[in-house]
N, C-alpha and C. Protein backbone atom coordinates (compact mmCIF):
# COMPACT_ATOMS: atom_id res chain seq x y z
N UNK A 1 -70.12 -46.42 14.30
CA UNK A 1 -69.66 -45.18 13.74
C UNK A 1 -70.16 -43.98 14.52
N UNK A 2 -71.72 -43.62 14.58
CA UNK A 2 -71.88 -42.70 15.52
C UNK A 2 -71.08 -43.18 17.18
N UNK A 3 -70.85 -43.80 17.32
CA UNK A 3 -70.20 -44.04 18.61
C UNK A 3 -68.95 -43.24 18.56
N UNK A 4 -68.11 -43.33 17.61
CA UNK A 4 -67.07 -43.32 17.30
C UNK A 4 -67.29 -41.50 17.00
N UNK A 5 -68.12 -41.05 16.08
CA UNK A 5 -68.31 -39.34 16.42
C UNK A 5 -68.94 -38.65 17.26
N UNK A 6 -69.39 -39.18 18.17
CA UNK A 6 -69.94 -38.92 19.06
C UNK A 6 -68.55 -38.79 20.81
N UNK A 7 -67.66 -39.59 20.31
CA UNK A 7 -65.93 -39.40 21.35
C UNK A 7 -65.42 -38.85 20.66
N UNK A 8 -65.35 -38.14 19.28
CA UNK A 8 -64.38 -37.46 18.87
C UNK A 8 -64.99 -36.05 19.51
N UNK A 9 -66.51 -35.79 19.22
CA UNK A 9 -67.13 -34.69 19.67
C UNK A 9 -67.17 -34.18 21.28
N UNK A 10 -67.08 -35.29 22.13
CA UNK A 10 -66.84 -35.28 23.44
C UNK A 10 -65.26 -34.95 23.64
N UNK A 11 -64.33 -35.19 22.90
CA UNK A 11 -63.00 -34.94 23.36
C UNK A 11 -62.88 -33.67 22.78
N UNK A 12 -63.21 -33.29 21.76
CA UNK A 12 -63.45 -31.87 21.61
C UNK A 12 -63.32 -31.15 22.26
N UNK A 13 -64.37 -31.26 23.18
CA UNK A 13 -65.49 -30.22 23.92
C UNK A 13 -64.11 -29.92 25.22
N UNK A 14 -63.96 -31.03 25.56
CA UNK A 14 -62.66 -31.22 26.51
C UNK A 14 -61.05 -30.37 26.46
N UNK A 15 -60.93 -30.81 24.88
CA UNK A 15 -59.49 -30.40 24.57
C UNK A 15 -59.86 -28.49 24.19
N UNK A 16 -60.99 -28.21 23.87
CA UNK A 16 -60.97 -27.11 23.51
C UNK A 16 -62.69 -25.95 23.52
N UNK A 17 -62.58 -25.98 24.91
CA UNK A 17 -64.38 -25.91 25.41
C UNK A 17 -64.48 -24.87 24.82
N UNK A 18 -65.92 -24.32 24.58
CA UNK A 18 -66.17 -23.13 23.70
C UNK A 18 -66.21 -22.44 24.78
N UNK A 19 -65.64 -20.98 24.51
CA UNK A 19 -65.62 -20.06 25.70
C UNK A 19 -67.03 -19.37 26.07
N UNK A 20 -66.64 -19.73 27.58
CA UNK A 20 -67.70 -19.03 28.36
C UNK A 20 -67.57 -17.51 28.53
N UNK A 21 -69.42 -17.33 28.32
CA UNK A 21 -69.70 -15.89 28.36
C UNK A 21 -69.31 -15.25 29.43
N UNK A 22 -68.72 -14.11 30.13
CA UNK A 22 -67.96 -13.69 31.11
C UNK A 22 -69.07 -12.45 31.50
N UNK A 23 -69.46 -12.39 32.10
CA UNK A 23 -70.57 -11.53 33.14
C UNK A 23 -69.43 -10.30 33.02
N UNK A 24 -70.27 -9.26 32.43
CA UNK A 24 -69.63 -7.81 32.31
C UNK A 24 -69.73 -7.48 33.66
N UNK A 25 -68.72 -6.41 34.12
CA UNK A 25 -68.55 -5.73 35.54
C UNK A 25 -70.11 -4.38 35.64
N UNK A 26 -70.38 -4.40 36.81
CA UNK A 26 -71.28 -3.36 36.65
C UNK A 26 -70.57 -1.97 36.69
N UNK A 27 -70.94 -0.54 35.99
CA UNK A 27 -70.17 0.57 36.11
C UNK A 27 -70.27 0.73 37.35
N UNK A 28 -69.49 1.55 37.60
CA UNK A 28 -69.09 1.68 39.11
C UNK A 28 -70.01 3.47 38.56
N UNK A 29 -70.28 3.84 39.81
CA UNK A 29 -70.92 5.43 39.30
C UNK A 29 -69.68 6.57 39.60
N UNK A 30 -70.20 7.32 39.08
CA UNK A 30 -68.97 8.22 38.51
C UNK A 30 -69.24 9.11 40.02
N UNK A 31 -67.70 9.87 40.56
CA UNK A 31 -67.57 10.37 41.63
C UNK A 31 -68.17 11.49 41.70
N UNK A 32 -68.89 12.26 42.77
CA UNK A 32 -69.31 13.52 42.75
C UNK A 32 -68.45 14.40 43.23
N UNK A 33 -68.19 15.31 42.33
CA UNK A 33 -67.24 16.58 43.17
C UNK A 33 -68.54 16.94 44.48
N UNK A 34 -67.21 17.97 45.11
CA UNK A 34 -68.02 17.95 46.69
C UNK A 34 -67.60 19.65 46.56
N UNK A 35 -67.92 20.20 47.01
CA UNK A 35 -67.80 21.52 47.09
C UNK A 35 -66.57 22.13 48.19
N UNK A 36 -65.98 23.00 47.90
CA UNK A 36 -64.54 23.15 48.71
C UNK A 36 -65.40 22.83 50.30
N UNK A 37 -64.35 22.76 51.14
CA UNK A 37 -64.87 22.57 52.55
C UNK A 37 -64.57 23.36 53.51
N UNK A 38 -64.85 22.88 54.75
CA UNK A 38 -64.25 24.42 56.09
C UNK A 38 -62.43 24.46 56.15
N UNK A 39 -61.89 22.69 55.73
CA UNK A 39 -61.09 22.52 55.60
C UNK A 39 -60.09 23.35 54.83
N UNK A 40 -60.46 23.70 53.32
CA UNK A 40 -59.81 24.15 52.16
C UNK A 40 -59.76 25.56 52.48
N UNK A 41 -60.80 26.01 53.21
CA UNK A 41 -60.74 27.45 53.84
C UNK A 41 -59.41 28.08 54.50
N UNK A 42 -59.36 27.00 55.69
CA UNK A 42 -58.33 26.95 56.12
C UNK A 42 -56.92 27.17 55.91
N UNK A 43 -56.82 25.91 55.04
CA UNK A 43 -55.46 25.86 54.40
C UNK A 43 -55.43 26.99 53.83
N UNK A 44 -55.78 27.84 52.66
CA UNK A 44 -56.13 28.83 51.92
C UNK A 44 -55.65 29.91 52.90
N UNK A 45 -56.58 29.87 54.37
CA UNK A 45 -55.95 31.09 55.00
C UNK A 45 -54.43 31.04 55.78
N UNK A 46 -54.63 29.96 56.34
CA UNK A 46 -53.16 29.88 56.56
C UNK A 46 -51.97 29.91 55.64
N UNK A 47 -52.23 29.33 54.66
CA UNK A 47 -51.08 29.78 53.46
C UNK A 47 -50.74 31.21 53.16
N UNK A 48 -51.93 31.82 53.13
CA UNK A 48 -51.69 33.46 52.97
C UNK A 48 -50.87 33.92 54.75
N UNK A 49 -51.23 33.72 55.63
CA UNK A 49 -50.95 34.21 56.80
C UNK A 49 -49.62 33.62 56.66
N UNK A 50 -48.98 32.51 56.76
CA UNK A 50 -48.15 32.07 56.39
C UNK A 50 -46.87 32.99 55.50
N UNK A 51 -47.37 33.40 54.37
CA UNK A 51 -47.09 34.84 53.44
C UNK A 51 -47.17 35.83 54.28
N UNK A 52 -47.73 36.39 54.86
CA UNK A 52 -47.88 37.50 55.42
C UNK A 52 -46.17 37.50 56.46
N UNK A 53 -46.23 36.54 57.53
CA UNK A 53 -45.66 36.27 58.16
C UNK A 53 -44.01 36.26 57.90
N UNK A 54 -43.95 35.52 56.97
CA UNK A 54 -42.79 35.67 55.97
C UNK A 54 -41.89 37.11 55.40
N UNK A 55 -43.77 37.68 55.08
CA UNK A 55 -43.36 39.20 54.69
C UNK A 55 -42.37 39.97 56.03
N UNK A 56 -43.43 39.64 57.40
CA UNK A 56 -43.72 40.78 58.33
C UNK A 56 -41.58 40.10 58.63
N UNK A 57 -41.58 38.95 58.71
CA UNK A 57 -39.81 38.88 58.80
C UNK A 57 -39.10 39.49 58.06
N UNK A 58 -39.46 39.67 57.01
CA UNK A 58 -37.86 40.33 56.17
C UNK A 58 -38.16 41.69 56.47
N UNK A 59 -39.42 42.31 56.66
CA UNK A 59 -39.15 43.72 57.16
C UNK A 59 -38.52 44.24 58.35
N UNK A 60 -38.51 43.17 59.24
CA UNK A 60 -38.29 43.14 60.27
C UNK A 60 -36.83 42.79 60.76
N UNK A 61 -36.62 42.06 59.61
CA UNK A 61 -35.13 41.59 60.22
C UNK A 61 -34.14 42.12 59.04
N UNK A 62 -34.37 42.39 57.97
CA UNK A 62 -33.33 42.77 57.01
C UNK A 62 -33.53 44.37 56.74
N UNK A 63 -32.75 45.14 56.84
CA UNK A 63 -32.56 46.28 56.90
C UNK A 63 -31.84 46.80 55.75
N UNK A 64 -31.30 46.12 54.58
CA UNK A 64 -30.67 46.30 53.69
C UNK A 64 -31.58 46.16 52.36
N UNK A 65 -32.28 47.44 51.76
CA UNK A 65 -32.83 47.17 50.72
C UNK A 65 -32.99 46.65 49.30
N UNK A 66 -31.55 45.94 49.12
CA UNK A 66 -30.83 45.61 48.40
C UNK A 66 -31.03 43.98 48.47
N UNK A 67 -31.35 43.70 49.72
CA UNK A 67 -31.47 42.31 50.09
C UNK A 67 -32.88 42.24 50.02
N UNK A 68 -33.49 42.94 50.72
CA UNK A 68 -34.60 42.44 51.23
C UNK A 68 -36.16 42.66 49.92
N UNK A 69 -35.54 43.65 48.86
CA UNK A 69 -36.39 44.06 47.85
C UNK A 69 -36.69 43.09 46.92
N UNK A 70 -35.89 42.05 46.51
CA UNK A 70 -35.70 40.78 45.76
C UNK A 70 -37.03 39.90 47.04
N UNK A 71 -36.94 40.08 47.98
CA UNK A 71 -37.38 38.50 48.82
C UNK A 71 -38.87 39.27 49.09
N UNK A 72 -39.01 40.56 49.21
CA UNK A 72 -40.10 40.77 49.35
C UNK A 72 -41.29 40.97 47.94
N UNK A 73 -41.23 41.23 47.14
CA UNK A 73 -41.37 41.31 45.84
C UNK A 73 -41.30 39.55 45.65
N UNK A 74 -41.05 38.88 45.47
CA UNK A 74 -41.23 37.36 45.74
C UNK A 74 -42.34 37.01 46.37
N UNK A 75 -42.14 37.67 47.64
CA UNK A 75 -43.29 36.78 48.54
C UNK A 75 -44.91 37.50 47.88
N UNK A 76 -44.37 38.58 47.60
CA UNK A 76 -45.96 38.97 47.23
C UNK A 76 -46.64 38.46 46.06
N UNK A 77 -45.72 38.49 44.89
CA UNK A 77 -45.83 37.65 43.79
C UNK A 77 -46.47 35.98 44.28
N UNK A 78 -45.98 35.59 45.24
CA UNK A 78 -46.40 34.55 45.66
C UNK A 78 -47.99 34.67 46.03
N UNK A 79 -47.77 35.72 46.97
CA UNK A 79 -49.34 35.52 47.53
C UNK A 79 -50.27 36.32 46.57
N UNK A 80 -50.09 36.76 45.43
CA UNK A 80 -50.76 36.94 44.22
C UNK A 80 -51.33 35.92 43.26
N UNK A 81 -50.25 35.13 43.55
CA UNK A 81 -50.39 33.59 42.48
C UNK A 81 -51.24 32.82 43.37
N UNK A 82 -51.13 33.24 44.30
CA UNK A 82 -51.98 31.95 44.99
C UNK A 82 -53.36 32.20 45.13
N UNK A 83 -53.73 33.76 45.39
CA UNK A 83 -55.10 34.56 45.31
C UNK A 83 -55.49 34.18 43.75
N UNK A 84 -55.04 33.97 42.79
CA UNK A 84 -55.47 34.16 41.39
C UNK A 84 -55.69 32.65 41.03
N UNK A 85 -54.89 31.97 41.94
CA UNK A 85 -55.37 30.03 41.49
C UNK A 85 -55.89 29.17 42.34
N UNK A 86 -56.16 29.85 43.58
CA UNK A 86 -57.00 29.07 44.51
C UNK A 86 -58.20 30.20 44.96
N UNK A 87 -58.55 30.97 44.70
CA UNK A 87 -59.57 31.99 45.23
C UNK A 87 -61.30 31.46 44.27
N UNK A 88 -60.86 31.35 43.03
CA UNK A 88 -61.85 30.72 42.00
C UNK A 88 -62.08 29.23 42.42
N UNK A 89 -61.47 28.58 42.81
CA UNK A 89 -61.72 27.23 43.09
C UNK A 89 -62.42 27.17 44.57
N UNK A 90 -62.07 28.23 45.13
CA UNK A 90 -63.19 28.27 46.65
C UNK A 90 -64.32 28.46 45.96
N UNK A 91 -64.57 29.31 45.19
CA UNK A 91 -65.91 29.91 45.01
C UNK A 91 -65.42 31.64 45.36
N UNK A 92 -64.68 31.64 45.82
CA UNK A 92 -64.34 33.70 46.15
C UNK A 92 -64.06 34.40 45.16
N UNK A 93 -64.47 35.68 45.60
CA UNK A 93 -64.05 36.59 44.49
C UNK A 93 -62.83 36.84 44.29
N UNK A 94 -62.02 36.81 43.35
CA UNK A 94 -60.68 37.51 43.04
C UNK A 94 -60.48 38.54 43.56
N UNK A 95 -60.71 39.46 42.95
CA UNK A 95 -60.69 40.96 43.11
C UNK A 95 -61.23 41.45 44.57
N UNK A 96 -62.05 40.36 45.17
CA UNK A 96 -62.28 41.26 46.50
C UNK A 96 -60.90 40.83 47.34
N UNK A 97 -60.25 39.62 46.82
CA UNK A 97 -58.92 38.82 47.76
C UNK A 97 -58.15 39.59 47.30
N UNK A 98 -58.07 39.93 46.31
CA UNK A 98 -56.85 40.80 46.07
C UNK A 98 -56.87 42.09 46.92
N UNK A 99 -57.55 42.92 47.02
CA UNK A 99 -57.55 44.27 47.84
C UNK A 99 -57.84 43.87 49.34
N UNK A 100 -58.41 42.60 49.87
CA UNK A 100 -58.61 42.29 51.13
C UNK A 100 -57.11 42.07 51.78
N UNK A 101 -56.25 41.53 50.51
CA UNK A 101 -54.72 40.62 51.22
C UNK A 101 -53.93 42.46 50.80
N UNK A 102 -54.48 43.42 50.45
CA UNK A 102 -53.58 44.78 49.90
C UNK A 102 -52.75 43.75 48.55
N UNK A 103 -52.93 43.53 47.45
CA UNK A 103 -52.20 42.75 46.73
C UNK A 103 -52.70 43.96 45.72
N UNK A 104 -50.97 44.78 44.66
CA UNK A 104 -51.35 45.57 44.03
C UNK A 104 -51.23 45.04 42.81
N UNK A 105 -51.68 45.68 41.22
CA UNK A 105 -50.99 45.31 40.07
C UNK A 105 -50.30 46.53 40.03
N UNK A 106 -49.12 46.37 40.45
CA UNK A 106 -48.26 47.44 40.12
C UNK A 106 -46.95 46.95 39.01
N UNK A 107 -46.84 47.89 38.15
CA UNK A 107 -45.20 46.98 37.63
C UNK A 107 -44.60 47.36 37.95
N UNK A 108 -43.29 46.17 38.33
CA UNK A 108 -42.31 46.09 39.28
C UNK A 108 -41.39 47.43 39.38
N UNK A 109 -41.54 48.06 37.90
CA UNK A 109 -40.43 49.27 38.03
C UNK A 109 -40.64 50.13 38.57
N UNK A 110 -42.05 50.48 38.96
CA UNK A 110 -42.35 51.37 39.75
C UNK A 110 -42.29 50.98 41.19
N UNK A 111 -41.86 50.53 41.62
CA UNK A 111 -42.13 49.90 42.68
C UNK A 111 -40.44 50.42 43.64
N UNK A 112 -40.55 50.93 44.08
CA UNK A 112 -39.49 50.68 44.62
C UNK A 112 -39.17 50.86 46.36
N UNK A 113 -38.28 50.69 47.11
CA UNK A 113 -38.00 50.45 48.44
C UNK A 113 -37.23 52.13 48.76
N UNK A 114 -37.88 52.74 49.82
CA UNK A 114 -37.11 54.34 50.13
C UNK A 114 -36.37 53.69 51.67
């Protein structure tokens, strides 16, 4: 008889092994932010020069204020948005990028092309 529960207990073990404990993963460590680089500088300035450049064309090539008041008013808006959402993430001051790039708060209605 123990013979006999002793192969039922062995086929058991077989047909349905008790699960093995599974070795947890170790945390991996959490990433360190890195501080902007010479890189991000870069880009940052070239994007604005980039803007600038853009600007210095439509003054340059469109002569029709009608055209060119829509595209310029754009680009500056642009290089406003971009002083106001990447200037804090360098670490720079706003307000000194803003008057360094001439970027005004003017509203638009006053604004106009002679």
């Amino acid at each position: 008889m123990t013979r006999l529960v002793n192969w039922v207990k062995w086929l058991d073990r077989i047909i349905d092994p008790p699960p093995k404990p599974r070795p947890q993963p170790e945390p991996k460590p959490m990433a360190i932010l890195v501080g902007p680089g010479k890189r991000h500088f870069d880009l940052y300035r070239k994007l604005l020069a980039d803007l600038n450049d853009a600007e210095v064309g439509v003054l340059t090539k469109l002569r029709d204020p009608q055209v060119a008041g829509p595209l310029l008013a754009r680009i500056r808006a642009l290089r406003q948005e971009t002083i106001v959402e990447i200037a804090p993430q360098l670490g720079l001051d706003v307000e000194r990028e803003l008057k360094s790039n001439n970027v005004f708060h003017l509203p638009s209605d006053r604004t106009r092309l002679h």
